[in-house]
PDB file of N, CA and C in Angstrom:
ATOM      1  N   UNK A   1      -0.214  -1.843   3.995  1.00  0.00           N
ATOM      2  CA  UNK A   1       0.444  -0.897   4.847  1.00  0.00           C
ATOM      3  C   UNK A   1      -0.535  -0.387   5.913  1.00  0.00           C
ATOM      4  N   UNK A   2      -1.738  -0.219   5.531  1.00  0.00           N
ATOM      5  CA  UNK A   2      -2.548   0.529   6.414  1.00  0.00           C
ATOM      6  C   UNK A   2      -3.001  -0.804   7.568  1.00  0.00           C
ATOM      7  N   UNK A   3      -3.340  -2.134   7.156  1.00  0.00           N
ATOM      8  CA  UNK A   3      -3.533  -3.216   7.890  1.00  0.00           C
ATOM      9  C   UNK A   3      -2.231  -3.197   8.817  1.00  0.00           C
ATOM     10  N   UNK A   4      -1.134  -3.253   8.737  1.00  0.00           N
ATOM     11  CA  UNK A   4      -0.169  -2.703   9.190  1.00  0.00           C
ATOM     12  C   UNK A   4      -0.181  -1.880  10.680  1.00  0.00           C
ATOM     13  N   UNK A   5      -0.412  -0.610   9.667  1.00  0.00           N
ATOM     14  CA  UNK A   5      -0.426   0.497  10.887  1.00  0.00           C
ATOM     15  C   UNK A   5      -1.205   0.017  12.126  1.00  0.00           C
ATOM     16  N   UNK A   6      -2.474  -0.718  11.683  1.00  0.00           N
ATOM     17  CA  UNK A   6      -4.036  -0.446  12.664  1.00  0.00           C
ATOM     18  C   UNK A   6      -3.411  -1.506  13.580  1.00  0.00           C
ATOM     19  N   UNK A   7      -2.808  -2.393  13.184  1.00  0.00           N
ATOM     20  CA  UNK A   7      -1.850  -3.536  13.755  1.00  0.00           C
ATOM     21  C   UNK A   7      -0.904  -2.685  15.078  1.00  0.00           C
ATOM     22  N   UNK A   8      -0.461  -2.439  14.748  1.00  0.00           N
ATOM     23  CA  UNK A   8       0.765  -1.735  15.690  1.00  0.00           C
ATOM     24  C   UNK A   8      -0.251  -0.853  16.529  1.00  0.00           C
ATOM     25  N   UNK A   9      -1.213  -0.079  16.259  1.00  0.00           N
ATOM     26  CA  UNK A   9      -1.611   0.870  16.662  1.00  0.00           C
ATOM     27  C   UNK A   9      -2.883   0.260  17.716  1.00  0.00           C
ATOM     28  N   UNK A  10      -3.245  -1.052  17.554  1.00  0.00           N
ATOM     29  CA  UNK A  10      -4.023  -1.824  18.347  1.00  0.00           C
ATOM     30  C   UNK A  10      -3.331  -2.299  19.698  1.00  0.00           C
ATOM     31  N   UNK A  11      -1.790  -2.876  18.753  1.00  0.00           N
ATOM     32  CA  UNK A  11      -0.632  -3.330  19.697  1.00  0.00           C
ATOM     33  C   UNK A  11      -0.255  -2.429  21.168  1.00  0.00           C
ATOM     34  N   UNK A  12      -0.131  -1.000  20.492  1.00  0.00           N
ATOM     35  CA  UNK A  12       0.243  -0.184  21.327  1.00  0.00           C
ATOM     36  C   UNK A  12      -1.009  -0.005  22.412  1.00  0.00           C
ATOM     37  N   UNK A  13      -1.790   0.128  21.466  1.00  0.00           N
ATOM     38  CA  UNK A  13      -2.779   0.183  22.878  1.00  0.00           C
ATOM     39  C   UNK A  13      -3.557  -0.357  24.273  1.00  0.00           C
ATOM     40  N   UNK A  14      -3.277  -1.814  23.191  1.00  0.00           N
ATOM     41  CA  UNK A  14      -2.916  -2.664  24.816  1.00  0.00           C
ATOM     42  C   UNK A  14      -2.053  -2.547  25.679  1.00  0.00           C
ATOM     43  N   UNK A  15      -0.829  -2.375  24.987  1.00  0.00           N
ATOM     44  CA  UNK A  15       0.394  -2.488  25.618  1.00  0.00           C
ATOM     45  C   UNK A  15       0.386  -1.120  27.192  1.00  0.00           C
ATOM     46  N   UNK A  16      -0.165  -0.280  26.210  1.00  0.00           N
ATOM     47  CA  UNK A  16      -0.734   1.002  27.766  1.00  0.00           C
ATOM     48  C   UNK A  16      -2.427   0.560  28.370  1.00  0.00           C
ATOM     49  N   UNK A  17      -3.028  -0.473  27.643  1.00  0.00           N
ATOM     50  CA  UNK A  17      -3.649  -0.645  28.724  1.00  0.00           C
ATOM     51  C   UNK A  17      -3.448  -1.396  29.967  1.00  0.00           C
ATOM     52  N   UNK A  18      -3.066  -2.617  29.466  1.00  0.00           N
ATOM     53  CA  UNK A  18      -2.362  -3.699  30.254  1.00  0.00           C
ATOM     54  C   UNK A  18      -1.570  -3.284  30.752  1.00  0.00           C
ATOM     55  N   UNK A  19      -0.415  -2.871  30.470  1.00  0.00           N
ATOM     56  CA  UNK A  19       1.079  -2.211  31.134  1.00  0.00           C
ATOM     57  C   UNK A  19       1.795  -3.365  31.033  1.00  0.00           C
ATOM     58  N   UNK A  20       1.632  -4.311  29.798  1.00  0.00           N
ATOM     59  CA  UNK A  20       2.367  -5.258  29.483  1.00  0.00           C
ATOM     60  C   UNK A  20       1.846  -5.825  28.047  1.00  0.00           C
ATOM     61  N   UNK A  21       3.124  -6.792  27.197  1.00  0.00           N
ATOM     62  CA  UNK A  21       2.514  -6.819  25.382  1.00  0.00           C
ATOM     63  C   UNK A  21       2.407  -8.564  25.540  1.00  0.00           C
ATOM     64  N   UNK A  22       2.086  -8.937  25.001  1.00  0.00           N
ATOM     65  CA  UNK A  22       1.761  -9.993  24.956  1.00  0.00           C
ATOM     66  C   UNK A  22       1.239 -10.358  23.580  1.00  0.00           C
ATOM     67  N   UNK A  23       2.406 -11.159  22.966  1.00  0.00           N
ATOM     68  CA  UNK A  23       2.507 -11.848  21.547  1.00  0.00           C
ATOM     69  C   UNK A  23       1.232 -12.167  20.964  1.00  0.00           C
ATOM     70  N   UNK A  24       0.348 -13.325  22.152  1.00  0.00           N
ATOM     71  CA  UNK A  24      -0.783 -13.555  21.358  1.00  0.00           C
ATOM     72  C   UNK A  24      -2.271 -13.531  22.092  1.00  0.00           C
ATOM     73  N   UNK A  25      -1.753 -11.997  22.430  1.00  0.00           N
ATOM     74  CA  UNK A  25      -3.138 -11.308  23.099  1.00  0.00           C
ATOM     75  C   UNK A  25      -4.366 -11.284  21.802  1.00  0.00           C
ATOM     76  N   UNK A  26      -4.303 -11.118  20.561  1.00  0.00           N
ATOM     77  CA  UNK A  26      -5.667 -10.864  19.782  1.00  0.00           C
ATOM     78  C   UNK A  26      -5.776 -12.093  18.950  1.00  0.00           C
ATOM     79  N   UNK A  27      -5.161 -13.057  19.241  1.00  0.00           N
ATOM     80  CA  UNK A  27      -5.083 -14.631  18.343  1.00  0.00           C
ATOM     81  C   UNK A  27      -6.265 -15.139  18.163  1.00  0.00           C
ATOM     82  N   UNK A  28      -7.139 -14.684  19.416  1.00  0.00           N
ATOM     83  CA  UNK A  28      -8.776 -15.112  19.611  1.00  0.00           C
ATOM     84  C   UNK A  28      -9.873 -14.763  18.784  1.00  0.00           C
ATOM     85  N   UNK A  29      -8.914 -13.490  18.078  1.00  0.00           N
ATOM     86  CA  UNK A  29     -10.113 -12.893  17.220  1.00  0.00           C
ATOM     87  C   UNK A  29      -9.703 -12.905  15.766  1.00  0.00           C
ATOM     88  N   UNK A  30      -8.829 -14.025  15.163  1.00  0.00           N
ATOM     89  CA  UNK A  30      -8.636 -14.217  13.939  1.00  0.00           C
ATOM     90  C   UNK A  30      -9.771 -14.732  13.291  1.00  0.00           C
ATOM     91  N   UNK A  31     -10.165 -15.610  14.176  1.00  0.00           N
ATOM     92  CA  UNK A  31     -11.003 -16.503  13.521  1.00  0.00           C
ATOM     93  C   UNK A  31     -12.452 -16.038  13.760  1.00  0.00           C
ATOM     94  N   UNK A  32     -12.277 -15.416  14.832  1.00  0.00           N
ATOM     95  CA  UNK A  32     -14.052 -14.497  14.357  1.00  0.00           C
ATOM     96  C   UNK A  32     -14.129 -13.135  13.144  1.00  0.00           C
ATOM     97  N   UNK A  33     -12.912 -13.026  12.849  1.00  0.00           N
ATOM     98  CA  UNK A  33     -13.017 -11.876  11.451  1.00  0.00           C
ATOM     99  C   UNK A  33     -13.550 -13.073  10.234  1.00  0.00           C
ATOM    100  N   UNK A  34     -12.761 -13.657  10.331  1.00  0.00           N
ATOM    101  CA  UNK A  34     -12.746 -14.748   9.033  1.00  0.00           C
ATOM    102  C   UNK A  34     -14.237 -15.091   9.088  1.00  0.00           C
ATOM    103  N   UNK A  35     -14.872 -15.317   9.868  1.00  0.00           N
ATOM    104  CA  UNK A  35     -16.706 -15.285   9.867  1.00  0.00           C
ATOM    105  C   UNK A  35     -17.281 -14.273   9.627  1.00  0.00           C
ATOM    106  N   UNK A  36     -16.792 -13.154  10.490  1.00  0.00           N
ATOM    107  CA  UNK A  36     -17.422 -12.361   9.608  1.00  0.00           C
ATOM    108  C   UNK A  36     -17.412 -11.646   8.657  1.00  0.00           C
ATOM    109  N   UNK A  37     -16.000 -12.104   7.926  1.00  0.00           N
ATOM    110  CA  UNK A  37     -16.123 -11.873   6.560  1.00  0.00           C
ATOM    111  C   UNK A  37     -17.046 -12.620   6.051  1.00  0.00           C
ATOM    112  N   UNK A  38     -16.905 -13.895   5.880  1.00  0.00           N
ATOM    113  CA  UNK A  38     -17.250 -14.968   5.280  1.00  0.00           C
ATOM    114  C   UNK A  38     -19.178 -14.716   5.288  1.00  0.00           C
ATOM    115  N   UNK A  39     -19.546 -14.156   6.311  1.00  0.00           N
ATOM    116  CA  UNK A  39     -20.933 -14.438   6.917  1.00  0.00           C
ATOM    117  C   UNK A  39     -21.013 -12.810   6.036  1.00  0.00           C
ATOM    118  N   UNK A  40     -20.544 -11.833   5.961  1.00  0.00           N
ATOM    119  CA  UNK A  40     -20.370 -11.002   4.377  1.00  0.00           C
ATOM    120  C   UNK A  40     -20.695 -10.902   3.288  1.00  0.00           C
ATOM    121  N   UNK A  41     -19.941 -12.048   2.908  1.00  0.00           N
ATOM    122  CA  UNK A  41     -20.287 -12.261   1.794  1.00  0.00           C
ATOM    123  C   UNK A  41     -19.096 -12.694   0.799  1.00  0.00           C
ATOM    124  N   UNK A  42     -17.984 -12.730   1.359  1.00  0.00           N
ATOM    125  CA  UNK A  42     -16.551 -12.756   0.708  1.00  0.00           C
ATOM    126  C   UNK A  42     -16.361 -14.279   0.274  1.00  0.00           C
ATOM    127  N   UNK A  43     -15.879 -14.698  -0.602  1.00  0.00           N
ATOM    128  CA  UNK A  43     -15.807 -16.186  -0.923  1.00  0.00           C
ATOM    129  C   UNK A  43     -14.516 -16.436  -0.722  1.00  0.00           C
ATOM    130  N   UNK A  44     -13.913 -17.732  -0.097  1.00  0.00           N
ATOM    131  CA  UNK A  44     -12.879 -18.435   0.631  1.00  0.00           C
ATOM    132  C   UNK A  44     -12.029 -18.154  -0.662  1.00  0.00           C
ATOM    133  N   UNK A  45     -12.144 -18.362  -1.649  1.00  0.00           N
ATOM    134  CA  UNK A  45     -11.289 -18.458  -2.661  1.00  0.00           C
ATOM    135  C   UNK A  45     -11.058 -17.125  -3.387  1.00  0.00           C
ATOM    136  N   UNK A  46     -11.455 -15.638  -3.001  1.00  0.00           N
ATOM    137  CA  UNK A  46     -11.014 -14.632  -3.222  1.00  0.00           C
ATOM    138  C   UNK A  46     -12.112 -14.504  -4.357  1.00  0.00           C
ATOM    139  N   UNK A  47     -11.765 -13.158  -5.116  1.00  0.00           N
ATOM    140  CA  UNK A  47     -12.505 -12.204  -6.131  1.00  0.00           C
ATOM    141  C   UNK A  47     -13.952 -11.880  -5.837  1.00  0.00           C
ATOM    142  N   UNK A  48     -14.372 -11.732  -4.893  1.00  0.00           N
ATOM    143  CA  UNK A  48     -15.890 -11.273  -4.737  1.00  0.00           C
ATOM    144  C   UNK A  48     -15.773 -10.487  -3.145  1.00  0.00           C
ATOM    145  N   UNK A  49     -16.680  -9.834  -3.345  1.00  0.00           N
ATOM    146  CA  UNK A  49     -16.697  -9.011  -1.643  1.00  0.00           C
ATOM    147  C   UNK A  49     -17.316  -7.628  -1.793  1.00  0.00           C
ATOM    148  N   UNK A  50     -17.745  -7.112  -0.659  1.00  0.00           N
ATOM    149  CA  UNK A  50     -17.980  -5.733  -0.795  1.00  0.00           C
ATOM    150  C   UNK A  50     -17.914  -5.121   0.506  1.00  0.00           C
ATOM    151  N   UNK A  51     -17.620  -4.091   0.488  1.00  0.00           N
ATOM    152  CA  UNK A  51     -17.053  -3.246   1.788  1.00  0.00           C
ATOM    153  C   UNK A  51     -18.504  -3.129   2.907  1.00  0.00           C
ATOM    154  N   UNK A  52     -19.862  -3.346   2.117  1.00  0.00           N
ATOM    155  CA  UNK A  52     -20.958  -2.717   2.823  1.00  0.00           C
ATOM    156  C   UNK A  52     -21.589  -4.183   3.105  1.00  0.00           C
ATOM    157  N   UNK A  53     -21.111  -5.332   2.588  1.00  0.00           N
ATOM    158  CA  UNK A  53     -21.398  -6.881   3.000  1.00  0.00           C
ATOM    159  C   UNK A  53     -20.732  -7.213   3.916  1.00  0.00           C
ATOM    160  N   UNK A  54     -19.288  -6.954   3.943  1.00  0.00           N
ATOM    161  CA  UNK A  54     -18.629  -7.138   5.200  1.00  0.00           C
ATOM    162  C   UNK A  54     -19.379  -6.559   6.279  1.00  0.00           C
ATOM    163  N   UNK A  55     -19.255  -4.852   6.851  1.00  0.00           N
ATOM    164  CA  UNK A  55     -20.099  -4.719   7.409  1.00  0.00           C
ATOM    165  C   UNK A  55     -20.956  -5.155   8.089  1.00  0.00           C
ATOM    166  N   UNK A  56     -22.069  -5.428   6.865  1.00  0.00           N
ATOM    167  CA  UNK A  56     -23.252  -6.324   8.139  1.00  0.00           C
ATOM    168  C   UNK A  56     -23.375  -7.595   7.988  1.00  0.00           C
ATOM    169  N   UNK A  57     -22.057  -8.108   7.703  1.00  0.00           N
ATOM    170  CA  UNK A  57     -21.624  -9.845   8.131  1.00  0.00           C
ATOM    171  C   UNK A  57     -20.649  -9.234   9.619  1.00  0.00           C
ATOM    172  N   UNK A  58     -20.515  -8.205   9.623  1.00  0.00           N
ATOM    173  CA  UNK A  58     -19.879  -7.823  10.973  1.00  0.00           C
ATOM    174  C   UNK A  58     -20.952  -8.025  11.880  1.00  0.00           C
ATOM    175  N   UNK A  59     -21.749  -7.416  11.763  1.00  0.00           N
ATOM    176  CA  UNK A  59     -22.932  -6.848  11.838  1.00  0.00           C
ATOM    177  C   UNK A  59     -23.935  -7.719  13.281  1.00  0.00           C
ATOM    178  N   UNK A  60     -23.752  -8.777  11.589  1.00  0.00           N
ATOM    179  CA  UNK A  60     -24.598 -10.138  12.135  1.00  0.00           C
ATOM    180  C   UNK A  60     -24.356 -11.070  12.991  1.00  0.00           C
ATOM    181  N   UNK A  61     -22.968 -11.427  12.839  1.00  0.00           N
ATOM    182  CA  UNK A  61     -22.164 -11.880  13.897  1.00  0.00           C
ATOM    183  C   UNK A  61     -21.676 -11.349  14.722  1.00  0.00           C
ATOM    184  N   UNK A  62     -21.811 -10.214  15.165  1.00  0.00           N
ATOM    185  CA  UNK A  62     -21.660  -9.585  16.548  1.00  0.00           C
ATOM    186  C   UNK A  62     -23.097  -9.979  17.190  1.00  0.00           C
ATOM    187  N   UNK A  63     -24.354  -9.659  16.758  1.00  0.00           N
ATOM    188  CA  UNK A  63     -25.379  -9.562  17.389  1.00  0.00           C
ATOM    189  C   UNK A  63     -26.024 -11.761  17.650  1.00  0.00           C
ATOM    190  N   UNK A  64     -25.473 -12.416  16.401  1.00  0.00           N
ATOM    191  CA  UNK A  64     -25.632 -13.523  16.706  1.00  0.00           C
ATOM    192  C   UNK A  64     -24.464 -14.010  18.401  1.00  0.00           C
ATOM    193  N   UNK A  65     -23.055 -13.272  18.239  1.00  0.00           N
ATOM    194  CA  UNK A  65     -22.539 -14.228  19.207  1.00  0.00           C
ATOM    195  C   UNK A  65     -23.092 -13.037  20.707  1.00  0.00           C
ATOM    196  N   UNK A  66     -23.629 -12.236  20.476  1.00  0.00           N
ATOM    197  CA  UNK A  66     -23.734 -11.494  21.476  1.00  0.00           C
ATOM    198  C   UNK A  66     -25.213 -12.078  22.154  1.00  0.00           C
ATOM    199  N   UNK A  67     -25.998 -12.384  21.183  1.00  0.00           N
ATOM    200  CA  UNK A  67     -27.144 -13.579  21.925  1.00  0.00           C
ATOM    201  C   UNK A  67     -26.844 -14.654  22.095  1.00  0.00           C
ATOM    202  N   UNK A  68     -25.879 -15.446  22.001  1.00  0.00           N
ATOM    203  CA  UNK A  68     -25.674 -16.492  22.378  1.00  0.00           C
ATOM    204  C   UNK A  68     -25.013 -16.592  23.747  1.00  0.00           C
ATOM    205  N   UNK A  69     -24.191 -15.173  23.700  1.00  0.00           N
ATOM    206  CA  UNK A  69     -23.212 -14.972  25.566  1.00  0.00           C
ATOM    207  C   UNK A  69     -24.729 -14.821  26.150  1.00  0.00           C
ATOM    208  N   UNK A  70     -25.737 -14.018  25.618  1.00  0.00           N
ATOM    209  CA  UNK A  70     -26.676 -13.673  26.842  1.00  0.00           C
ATOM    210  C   UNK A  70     -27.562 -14.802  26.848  1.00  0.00           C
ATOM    211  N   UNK A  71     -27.877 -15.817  25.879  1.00  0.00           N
ATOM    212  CA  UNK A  71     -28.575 -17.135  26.371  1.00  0.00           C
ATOM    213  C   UNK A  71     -28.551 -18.170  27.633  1.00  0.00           C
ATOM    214  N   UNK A  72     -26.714 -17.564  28.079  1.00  0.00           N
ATOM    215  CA  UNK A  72     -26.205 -18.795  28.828  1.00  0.00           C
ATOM    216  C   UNK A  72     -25.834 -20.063  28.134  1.00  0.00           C
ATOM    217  N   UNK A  73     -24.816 -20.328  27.066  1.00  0.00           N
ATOM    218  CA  UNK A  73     -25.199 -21.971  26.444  1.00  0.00           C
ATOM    219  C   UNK A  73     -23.471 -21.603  26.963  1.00  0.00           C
ATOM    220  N   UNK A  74     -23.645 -23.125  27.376  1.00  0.00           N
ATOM    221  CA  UNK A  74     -22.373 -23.103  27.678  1.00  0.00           C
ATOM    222  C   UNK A  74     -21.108 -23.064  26.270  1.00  0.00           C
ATOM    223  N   UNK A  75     -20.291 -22.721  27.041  1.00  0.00           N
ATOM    224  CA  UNK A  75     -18.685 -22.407  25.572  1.00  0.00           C
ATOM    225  C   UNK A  75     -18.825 -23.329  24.461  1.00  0.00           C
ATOM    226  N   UNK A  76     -18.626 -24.787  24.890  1.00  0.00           N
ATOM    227  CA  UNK A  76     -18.277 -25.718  23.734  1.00  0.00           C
ATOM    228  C   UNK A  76     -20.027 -25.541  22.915  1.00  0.00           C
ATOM    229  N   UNK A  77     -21.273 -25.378  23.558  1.00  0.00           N
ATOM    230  CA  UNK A  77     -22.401 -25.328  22.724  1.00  0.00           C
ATOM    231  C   UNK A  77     -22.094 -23.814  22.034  1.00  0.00           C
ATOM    232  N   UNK A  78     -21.239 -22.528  22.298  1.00  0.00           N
ATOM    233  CA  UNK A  78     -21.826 -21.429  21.538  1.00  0.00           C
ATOM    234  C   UNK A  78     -20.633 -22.118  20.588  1.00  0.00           C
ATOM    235  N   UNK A  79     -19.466 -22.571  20.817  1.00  0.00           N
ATOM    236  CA  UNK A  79     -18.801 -22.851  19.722  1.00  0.00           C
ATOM    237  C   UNK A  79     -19.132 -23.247  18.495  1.00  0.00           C
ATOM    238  N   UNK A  80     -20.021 -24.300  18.690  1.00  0.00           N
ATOM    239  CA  UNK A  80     -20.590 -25.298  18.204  1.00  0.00           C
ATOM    240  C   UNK A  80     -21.904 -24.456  16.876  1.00  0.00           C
ATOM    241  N   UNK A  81     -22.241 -23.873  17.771  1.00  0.00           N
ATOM    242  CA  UNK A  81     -23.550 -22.799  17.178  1.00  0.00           C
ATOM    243  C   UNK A  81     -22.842 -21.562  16.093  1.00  0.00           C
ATOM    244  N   UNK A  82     -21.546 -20.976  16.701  1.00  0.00           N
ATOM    245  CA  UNK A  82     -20.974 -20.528  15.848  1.00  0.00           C
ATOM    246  C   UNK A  82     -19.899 -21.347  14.349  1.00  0.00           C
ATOM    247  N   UNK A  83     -19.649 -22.628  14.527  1.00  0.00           N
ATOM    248  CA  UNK A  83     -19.022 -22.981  13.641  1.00  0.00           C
ATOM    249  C   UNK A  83     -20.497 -23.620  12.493  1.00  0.00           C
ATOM    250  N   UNK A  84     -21.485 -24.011  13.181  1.00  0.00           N
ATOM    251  CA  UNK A  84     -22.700 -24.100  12.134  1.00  0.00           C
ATOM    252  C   UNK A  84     -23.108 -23.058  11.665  1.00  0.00           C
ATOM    253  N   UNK A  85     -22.881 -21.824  11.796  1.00  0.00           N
ATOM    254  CA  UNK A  85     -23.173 -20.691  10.947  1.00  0.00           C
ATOM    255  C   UNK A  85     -21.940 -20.211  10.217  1.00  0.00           C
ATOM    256  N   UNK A  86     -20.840 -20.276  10.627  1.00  0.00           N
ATOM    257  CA  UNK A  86     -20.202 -20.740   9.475  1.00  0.00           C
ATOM    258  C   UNK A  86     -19.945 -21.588   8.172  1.00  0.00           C
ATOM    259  N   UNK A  87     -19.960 -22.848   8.454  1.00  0.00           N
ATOM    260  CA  UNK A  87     -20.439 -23.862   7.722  1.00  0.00           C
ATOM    261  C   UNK A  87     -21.915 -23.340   6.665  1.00  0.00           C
ATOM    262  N   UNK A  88     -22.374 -22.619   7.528  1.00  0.00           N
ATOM    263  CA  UNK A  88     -24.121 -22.433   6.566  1.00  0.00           C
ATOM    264  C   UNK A  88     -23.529 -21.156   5.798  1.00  0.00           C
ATOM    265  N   UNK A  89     -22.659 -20.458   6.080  1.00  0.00           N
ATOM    266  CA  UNK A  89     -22.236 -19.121   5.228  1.00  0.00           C
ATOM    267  C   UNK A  89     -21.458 -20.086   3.993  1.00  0.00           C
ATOM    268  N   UNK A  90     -21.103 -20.946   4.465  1.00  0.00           N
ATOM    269  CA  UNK A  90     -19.851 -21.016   3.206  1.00  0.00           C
ATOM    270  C   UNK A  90     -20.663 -21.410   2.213  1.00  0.00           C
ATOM    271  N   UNK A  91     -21.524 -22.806   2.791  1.00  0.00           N
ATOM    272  CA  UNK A  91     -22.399 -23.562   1.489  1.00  0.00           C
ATOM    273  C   UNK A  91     -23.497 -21.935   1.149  1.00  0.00           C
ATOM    274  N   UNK A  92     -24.102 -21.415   1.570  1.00  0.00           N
ATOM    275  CA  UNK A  92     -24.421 -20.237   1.235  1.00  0.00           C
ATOM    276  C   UNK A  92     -24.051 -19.664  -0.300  1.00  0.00           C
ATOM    277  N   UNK A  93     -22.459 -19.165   0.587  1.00  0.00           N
ATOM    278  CA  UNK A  93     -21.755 -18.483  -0.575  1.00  0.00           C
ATOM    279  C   UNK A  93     -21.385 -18.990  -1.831  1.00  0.00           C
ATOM    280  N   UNK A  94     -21.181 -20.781  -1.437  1.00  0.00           N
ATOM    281  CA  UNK A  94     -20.810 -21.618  -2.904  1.00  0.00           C
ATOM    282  C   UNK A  94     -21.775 -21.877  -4.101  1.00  0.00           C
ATOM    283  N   UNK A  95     -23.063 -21.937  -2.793  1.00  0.00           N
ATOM    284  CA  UNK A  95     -24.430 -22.400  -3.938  1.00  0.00           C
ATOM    285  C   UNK A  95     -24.650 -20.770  -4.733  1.00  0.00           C
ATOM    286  N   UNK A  96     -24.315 -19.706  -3.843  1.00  0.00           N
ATOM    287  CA  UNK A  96     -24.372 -18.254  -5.081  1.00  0.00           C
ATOM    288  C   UNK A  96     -23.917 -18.169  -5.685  1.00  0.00           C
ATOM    289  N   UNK A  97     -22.621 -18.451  -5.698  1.00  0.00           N
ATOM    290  CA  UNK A  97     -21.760 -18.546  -6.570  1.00  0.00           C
ATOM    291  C   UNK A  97     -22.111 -19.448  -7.915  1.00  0.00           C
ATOM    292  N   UNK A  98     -22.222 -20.813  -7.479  1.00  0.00           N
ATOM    293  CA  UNK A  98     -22.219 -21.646  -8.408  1.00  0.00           C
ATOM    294  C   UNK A  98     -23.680 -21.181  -9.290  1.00  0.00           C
ATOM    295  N   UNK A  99     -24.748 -20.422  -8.851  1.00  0.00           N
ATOM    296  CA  UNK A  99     -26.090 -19.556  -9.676  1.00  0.00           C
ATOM    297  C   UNK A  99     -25.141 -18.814 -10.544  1.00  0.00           C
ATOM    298  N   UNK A 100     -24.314 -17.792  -9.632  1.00  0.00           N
ATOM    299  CA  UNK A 100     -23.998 -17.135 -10.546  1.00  0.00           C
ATOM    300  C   UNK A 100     -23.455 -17.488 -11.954  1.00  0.00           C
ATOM    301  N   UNK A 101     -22.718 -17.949 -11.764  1.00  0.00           N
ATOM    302  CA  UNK A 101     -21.616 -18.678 -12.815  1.00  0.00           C
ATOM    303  C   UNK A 101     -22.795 -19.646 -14.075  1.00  0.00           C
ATOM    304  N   UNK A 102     -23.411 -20.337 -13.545  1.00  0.00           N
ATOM    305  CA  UNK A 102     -24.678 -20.583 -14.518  1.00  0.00           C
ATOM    306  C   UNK A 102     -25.588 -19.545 -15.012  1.00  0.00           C
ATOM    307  N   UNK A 103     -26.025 -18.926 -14.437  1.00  0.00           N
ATOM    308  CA  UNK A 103     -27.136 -17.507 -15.182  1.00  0.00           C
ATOM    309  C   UNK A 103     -25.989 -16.777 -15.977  1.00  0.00           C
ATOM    310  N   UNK A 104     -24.999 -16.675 -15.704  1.00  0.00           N
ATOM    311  CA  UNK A 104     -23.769 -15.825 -16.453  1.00  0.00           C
ATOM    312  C   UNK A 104     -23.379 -16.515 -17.965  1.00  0.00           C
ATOM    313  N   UNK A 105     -23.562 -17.680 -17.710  1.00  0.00           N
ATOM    314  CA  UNK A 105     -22.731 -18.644 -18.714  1.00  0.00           C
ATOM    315  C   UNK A 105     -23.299 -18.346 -20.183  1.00  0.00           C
ATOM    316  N   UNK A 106     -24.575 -18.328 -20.388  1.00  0.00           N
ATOM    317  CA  UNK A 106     -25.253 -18.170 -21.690  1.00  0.00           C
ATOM    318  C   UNK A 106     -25.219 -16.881 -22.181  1.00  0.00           C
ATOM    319  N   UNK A 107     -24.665 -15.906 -21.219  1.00  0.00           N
ATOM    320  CA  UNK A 107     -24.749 -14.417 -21.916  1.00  0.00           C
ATOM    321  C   UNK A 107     -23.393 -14.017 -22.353  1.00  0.00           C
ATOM    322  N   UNK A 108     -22.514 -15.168 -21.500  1.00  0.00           N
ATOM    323  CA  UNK A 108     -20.970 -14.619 -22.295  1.00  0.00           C
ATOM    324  C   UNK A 108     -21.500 -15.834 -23.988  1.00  0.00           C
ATOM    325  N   UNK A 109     -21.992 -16.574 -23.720  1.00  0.00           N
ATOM    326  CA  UNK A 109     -21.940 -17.327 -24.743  1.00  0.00           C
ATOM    327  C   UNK A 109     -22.781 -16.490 -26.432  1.00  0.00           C
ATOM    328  N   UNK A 110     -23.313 -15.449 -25.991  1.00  0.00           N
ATOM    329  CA  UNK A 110     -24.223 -14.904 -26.565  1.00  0.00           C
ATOM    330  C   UNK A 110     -23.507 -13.806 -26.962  1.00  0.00           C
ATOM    331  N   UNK A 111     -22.455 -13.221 -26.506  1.00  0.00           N
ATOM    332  CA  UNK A 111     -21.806 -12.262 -26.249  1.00  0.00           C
ATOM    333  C   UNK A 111     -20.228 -12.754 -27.637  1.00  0.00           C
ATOM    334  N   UNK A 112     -19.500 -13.792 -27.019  1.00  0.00           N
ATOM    335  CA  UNK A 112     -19.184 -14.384 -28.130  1.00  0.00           C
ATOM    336  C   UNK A 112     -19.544 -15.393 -29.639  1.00  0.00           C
ATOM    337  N   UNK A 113     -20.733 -15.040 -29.337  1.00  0.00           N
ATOM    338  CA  UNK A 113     -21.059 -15.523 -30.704  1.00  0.00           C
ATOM    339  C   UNK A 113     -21.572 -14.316 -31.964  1.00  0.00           C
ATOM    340  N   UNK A 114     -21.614 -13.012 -31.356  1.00  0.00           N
ATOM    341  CA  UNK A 114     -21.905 -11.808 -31.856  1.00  0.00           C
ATOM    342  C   UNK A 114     -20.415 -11.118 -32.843  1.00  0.00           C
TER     343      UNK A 114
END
């Protein structure tokens, strides 16, 4: 509900800035949330995350694509630069994951054998 509201309430505010709405005025920035979740800490497949990882996966990827506009590289190279740091977040997040799930494994095992 509240994703919702901020929705409409973003909506509206273009709509008086522009002085016109336009369906898929913020379409551009789906896919830079999804990084910086991802660049967060959030795993593609749900149950892990934290409000203060998001953050400065916000964080990071603002200040990474914000040096890359001021480098000069042209579009298709920052693209390019941004989908390899994606790519490096995910294997990132899988290889933690997959630690985790091993260092974890012997203490539930220890846990049910008690």
């Amino acid at each position: 509900m509240a994703s919702g509201f901020c929705a409409a309430f973003v909506g509206m505010c273009q709509a008086i800035l522009y002085n016109s709405a336009q369906v898929s005025a913020g379409q551009s920035f789906i896919f830079n949330s999804i990084i910086a979740v991802v660049i967060g800490g959030v795993f593609l497949t749900g149950g892990y995350g934290s409000v203060l990882g998001i953050a400065l996966g916000t964080v990071t990827f603002a200040i990474v694509n914000q040096g890359i506009y001021y480098t000069g590289f042209d579009a298709n190279w920052a693209s390019l630069i941004i989908g390899v740091l994606l790519l490096a977040a995910v294997l990132l997040n899988n290889t933690f994951h997959t630690m985790a799930l091993t260092h974890s494994a012997p203490s539930a095992k220890r846990k049910a054998g008690k």
